[in-house]
C-alpha atoms as a PDB file:
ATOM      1  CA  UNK A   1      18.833 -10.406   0.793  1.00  0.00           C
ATOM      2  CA  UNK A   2      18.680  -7.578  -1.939  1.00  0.00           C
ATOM      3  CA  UNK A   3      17.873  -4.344  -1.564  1.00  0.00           C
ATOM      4  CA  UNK A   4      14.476  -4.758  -3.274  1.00  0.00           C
ATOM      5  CA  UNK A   5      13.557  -7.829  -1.181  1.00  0.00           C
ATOM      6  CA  UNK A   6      13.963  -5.554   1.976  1.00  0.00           C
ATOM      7  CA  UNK A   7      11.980  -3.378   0.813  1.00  0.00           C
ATOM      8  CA  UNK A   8       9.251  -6.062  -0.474  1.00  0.00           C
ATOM      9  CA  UNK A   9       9.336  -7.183   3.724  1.00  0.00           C
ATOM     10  CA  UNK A  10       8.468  -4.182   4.393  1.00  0.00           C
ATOM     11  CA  UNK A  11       5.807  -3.441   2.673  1.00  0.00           C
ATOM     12  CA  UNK A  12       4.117  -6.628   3.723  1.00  0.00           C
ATOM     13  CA  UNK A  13       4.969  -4.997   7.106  1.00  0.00           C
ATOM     14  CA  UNK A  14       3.296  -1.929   6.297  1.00  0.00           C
ATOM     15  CA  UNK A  15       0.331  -3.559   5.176  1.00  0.00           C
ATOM     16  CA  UNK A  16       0.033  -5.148   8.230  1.00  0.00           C
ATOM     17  CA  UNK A  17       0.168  -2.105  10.346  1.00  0.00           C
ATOM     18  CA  UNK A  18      -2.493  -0.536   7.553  1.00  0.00           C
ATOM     19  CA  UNK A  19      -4.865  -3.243   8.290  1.00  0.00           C
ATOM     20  CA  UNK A  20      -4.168  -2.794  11.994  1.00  0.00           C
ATOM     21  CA  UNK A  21      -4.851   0.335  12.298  1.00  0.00           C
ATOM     22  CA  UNK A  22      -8.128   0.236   9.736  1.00  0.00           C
ATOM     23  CA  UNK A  23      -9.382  -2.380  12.169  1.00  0.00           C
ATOM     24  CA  UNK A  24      -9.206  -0.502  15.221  1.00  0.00           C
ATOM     25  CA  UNK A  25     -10.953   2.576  13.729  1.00  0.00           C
ATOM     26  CA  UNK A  26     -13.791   0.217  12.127  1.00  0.00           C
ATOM     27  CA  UNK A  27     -14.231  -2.054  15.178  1.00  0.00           C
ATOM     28  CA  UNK A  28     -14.355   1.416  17.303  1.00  0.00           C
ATOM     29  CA  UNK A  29     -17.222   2.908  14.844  1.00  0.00           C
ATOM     30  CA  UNK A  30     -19.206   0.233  14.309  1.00  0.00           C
ATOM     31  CA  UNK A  31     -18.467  -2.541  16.922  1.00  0.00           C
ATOM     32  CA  UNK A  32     -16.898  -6.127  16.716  1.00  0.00           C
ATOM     33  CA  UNK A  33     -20.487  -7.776  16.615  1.00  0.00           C
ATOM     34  CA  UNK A  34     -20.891  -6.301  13.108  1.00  0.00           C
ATOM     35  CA  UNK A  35     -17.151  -7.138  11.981  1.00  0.00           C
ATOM     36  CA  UNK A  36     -17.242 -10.353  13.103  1.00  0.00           C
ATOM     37  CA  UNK A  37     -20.312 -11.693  11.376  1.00  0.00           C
ATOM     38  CA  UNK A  38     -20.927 -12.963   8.282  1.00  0.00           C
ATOM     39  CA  UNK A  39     -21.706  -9.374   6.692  1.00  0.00           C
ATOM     40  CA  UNK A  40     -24.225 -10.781   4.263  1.00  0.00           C
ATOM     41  CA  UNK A  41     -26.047  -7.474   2.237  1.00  0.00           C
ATOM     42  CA  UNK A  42     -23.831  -5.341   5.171  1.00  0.00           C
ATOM     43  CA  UNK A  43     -22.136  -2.838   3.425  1.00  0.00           C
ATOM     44  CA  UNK A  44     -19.729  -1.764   6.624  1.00  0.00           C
ATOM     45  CA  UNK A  45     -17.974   1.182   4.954  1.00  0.00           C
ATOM     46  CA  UNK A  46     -21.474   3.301   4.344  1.00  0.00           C
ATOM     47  CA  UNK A  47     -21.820   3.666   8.111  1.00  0.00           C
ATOM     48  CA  UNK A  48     -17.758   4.077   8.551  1.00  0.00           C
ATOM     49  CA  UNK A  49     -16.997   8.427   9.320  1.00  0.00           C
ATOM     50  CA  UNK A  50     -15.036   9.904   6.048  1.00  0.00           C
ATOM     51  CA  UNK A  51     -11.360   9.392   7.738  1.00  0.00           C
ATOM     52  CA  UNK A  52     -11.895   5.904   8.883  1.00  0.00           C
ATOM     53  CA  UNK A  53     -13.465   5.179   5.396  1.00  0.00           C
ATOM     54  CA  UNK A  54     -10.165   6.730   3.904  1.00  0.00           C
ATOM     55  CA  UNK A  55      -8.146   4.112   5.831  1.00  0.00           C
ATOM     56  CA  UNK A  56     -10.389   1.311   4.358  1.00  0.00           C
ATOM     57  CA  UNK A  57      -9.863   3.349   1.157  1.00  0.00           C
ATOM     58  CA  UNK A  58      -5.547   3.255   1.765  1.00  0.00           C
ATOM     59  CA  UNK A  59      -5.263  -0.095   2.946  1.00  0.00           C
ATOM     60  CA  UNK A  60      -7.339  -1.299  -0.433  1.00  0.00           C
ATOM     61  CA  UNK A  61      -5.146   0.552  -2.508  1.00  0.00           C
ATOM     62  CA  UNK A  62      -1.644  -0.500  -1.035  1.00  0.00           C
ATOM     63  CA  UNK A  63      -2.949  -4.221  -1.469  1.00  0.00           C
ATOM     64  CA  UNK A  64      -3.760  -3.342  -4.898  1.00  0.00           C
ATOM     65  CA  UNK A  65      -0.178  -1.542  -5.347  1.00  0.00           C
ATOM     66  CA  UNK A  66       1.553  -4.406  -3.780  1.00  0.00           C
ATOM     67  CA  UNK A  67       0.481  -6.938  -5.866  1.00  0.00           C
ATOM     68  CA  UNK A  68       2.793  -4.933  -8.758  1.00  0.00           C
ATOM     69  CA  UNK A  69       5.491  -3.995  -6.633  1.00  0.00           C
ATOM     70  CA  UNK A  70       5.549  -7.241  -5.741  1.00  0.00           C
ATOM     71  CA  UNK A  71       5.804  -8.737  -9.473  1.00  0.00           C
ATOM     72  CA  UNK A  72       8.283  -5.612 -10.091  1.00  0.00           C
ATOM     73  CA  UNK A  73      10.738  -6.965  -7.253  1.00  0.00           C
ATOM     74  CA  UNK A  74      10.711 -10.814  -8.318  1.00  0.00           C
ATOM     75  CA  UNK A  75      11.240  -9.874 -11.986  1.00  0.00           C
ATOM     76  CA  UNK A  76      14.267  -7.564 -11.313  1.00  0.00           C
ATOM     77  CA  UNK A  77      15.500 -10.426  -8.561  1.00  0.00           C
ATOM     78  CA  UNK A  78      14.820 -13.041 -10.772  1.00  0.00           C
ATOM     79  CA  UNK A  79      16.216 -12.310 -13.526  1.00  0.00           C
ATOM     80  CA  UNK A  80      19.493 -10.529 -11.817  1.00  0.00           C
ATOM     81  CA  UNK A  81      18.535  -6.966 -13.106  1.00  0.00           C
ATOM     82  CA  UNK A  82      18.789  -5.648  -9.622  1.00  0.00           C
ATOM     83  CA  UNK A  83      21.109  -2.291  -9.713  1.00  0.00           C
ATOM     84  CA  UNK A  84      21.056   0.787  -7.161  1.00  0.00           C
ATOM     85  CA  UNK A  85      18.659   1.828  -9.516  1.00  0.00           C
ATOM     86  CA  UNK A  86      15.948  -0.774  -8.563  1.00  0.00           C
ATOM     87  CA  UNK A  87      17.528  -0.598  -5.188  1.00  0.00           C
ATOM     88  CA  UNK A  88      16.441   3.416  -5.218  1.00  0.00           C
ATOM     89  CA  UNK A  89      12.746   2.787  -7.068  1.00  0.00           C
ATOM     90  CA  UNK A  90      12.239   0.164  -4.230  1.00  0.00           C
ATOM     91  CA  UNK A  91      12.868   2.535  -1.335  1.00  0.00           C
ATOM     92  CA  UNK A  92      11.145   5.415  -3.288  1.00  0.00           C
ATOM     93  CA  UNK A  93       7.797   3.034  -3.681  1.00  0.00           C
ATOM     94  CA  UNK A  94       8.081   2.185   0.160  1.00  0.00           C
ATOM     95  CA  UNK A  95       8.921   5.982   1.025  1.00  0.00           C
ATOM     96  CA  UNK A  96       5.432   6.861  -1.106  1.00  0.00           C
ATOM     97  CA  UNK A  97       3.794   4.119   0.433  1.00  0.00           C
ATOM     98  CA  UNK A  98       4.528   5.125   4.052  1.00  0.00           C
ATOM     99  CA  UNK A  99       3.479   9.268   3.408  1.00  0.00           C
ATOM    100  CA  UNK A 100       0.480   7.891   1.082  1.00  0.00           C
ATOM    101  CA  UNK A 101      -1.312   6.470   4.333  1.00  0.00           C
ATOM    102  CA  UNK A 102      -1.586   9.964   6.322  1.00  0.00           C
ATOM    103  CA  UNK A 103      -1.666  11.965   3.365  1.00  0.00           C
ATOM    104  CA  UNK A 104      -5.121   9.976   2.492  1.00  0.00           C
ATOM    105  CA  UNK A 105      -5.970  10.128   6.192  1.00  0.00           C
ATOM    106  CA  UNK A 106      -6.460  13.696   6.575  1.00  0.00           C
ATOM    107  CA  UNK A 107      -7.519  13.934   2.386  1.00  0.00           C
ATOM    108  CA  UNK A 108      -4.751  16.164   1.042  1.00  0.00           C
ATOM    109  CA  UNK A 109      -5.633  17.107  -2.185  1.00  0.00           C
ATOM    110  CA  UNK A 110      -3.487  16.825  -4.264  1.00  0.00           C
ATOM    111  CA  UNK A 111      -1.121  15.604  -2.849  1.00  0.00           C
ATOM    112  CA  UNK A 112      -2.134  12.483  -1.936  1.00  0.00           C
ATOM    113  CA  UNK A 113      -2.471  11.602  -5.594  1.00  0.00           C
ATOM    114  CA  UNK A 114       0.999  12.793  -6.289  1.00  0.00           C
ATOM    115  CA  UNK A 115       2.417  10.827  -3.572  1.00  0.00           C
ATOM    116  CA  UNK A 116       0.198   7.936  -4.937  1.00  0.00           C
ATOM    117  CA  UNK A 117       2.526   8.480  -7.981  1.00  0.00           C
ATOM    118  CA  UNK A 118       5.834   8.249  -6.888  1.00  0.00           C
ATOM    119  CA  UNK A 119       5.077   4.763  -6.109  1.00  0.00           C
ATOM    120  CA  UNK A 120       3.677   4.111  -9.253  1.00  0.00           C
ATOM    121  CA  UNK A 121       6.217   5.401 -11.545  1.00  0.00           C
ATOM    122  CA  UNK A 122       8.880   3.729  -9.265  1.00  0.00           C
ATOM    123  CA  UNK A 123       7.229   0.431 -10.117  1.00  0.00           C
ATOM    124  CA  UNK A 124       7.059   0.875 -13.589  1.00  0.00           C
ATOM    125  CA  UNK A 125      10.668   2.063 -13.677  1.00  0.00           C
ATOM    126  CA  UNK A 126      11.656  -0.941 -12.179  1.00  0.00           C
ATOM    127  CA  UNK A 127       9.735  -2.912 -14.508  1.00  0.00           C
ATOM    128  CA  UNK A 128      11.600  -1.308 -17.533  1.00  0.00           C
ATOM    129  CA  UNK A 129      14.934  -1.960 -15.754  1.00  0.00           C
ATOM    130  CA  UNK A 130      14.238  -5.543 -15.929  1.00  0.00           C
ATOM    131  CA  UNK A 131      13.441  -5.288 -19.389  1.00  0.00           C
ATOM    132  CA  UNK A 132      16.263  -3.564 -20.544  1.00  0.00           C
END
Protein backbone atom coordinates (compact mmCIF):
# COMPACT_ATOMS: atom_id res chain seq x y z
CA UNK A 1 0.00 0.00 0.00
CA UNK A 2 1.39 3.61 -0.71
CA UNK A 3 2.12 6.04 1.48
CA UNK A 4 -0.93 8.14 0.52
CA UNK A 5 -3.33 5.17 0.78
CA UNK A 6 -2.20 4.84 4.51
CA UNK A 7 -2.86 7.88 5.10
CA UNK A 8 -6.39 7.84 3.14
CA UNK A 9 -7.19 4.65 5.98
CA UNK A 10 -6.65 6.78 8.30
CA UNK A 11 -8.52 9.40 7.80
CA UNK A 12 -11.56 7.25 7.30
CA UNK A 13 -10.35 6.15 10.78
CA UNK A 14 -10.36 9.50 12.08
CA UNK A 15 -13.64 10.21 10.87
CA UNK A 16 -14.89 7.49 12.59
CA UNK A 17 -13.56 8.42 15.93
CA UNK A 18 -14.96 12.22 14.99
CA UNK A 19 -18.36 10.88 14.61
CA UNK A 20 -17.86 8.83 17.76
CA UNK A 21 -17.06 11.17 19.82
CA UNK A 22 -19.79 13.92 18.29
CA UNK A 23 -22.30 11.22 19.14
CA UNK A 24 -21.55 10.77 22.62
CA UNK A 25 -21.57 14.54 23.38
CA UNK A 26 -25.02 14.95 21.35
CA UNK A 27 -26.71 11.81 22.74
CA UNK A 28 -25.42 13.14 26.36
CA UNK A 29 -27.06 16.79 25.70
CA UNK A 30 -30.00 16.02 24.21
CA UNK A 31 -30.83 12.27 24.74
CA UNK A 32 -31.06 9.17 22.35
CA UNK A 33 -34.99 9.57 22.09
CA UNK A 34 -34.37 12.76 20.07
CA UNK A 35 -31.34 11.22 17.97
CA UNK A 36 -32.98 8.34 17.19
CA UNK A 37 -36.17 9.64 15.65
CA UNK A 38 -37.02 10.74 12.55
CA UNK A 39 -35.94 14.51 13.31
CA UNK A 40 -38.60 15.94 11.05
CA UNK A 41 -38.53 20.20 11.50
CA UNK A 42 -35.85 19.13 14.62
CA UNK A 43 -33.05 21.18 14.19
CA UNK A 44 -30.71 19.14 16.93
CA UNK A 45 -27.67 21.43 16.78
CA UNK A 46 -29.75 24.76 18.09
CA UNK A 47 -30.21 23.05 21.46
CA UNK A 48 -26.46 21.38 21.24
CA UNK A 49 -23.87 23.73 24.05
CA UNK A 50 -21.18 25.79 21.76
CA UNK A 51 -18.30 22.93 22.16
CA UNK A 52 -20.47 20.03 21.35
CA UNK A 53 -21.89 22.13 18.40
CA UNK A 54 -18.13 22.68 17.36
CA UNK A 55 -17.70 18.88 17.15
CA UNK A 56 -20.84 18.66 14.88
CA UNK A 57 -19.17 21.69 13.23
CA UNK A 58 -15.44 19.46 12.84
CA UNK A 59 -16.82 16.29 11.97
CA UNK A 60 -18.92 18.21 8.95
CA UNK A 61 -15.95 19.77 7.80
CA UNK A 62 -13.46 16.71 7.77
CA UNK A 63 -16.27 14.86 5.68
CA UNK A 64 -16.29 17.75 3.49
CA UNK A 65 -12.26 17.77 3.38
CA UNK A 66 -12.17 14.13 2.81
CA UNK A 67 -14.10 13.95 -0.05
CA UNK A 68 -10.88 16.02 -1.81
CA UNK A 69 -8.25 14.36 -0.09
CA UNK A 70 -9.76 11.52 -1.10
CA UNK A 71 -9.89 12.45 -5.02
CA UNK A 72 -6.22 13.97 -4.34
CA UNK A 73 -4.90 10.38 -3.21
CA UNK A 74 -6.59 8.25 -6.13
CA UNK A 75 -5.38 10.75 -8.75
CA UNK A 76 -1.70 10.75 -7.56
CA UNK A 77 -2.16 6.64 -7.06
CA UNK A 78 -3.76 6.31 -10.14
CA UNK A 79 -1.95 7.79 -12.29
CA UNK A 80 1.61 6.71 -10.57
CA UNK A 81 2.50 10.38 -9.55
CA UNK A 82 3.03 9.25 -6.02
CA UNK A 83 6.62 10.72 -4.76
CA UNK A 84 7.76 11.50 -1.01
CA UNK A 85 6.32 14.57 -1.92
CA UNK A 86 2.65 13.33 -2.00
CA UNK A 87 3.84 10.89 0.57
CA UNK A 88 4.71 14.23 2.89
CA UNK A 89 1.31 16.37 1.76
CA UNK A 90 -0.58 13.13 2.79
CA UNK A 91 0.81 12.92 6.32
CA UNK A 92 0.76 16.80 6.58
CA UNK A 93 -3.25 16.74 5.64
CA UNK A 94 -3.72 13.85 8.29
CA UNK A 95 -1.32 15.72 10.87
CA UNK A 96 -3.82 19.01 10.26
CA UNK A 97 -6.66 16.89 10.39
CA UNK A 98 -5.86 15.26 13.76
CA UNK A 99 -4.84 19.01 15.64
CA UNK A 100 -7.93 20.60 13.58
CA UNK A 101 -10.44 18.52 15.84
CA UNK A 102 -9.26 20.01 19.40
CA UNK A 103 -8.17 23.13 18.05
CA UNK A 104 -12.06 23.66 16.94
CA UNK A 105 -13.06 22.05 20.23
CA UNK A 106 -11.90 24.58 22.55
CA UNK A 107 -12.37 27.55 19.43
CA UNK A 108 -8.78 28.72 18.98
CA UNK A 109 -8.85 31.58 17.00
CA UNK A 110 -6.90 31.64 14.72
CA UNK A 111 -5.49 28.98 14.77
CA UNK A 112 -7.89 26.67 14.05
CA UNK A 113 -8.27 28.24 10.64
CA UNK A 114 -4.60 28.01 10.03
CA UNK A 115 -4.47 24.49 10.94
CA UNK A 116 -7.64 24.13 8.70
CA UNK A 117 -5.07 25.25 6.03
CA UNK A 118 -2.34 23.08 6.17
CA UNK A 119 -4.66 20.48 5.09
CA UNK A 120 -5.93 22.37 2.43
CA UNK A 121 -2.90 23.50 0.74
CA UNK A 122 -1.50 19.91 1.20
CA UNK A 123 -4.39 18.73 -0.93
CA UNK A 124 -4.04 21.07 -3.52
CA UNK A 125 -0.29 20.45 -3.66
CA UNK A 126 -0.92 17.05 -4.23
CA UNK A 127 -3.32 17.76 -6.82
CA UNK A 128 -0.67 19.82 -8.82
CA UNK A 129 1.83 16.95 -8.35
CA UNK A 130 -0.41 14.79 -10.27
CA UNK A 131 -0.70 17.25 -12.83
CA UNK A 132 2.69 17.94 -13.41
Amino acid sequence: MTPELTVLTLAGLLQFLQFSLMSVAVNREIGPERTAGPRDGDDLRRDLSPRTGRLVRAMDNHFEALILFTLAVVVVTLSGKASLFTAICAWAYLAARIAYVPAYYFGLVPWRSAIFGVGWLATLLMLLAALL
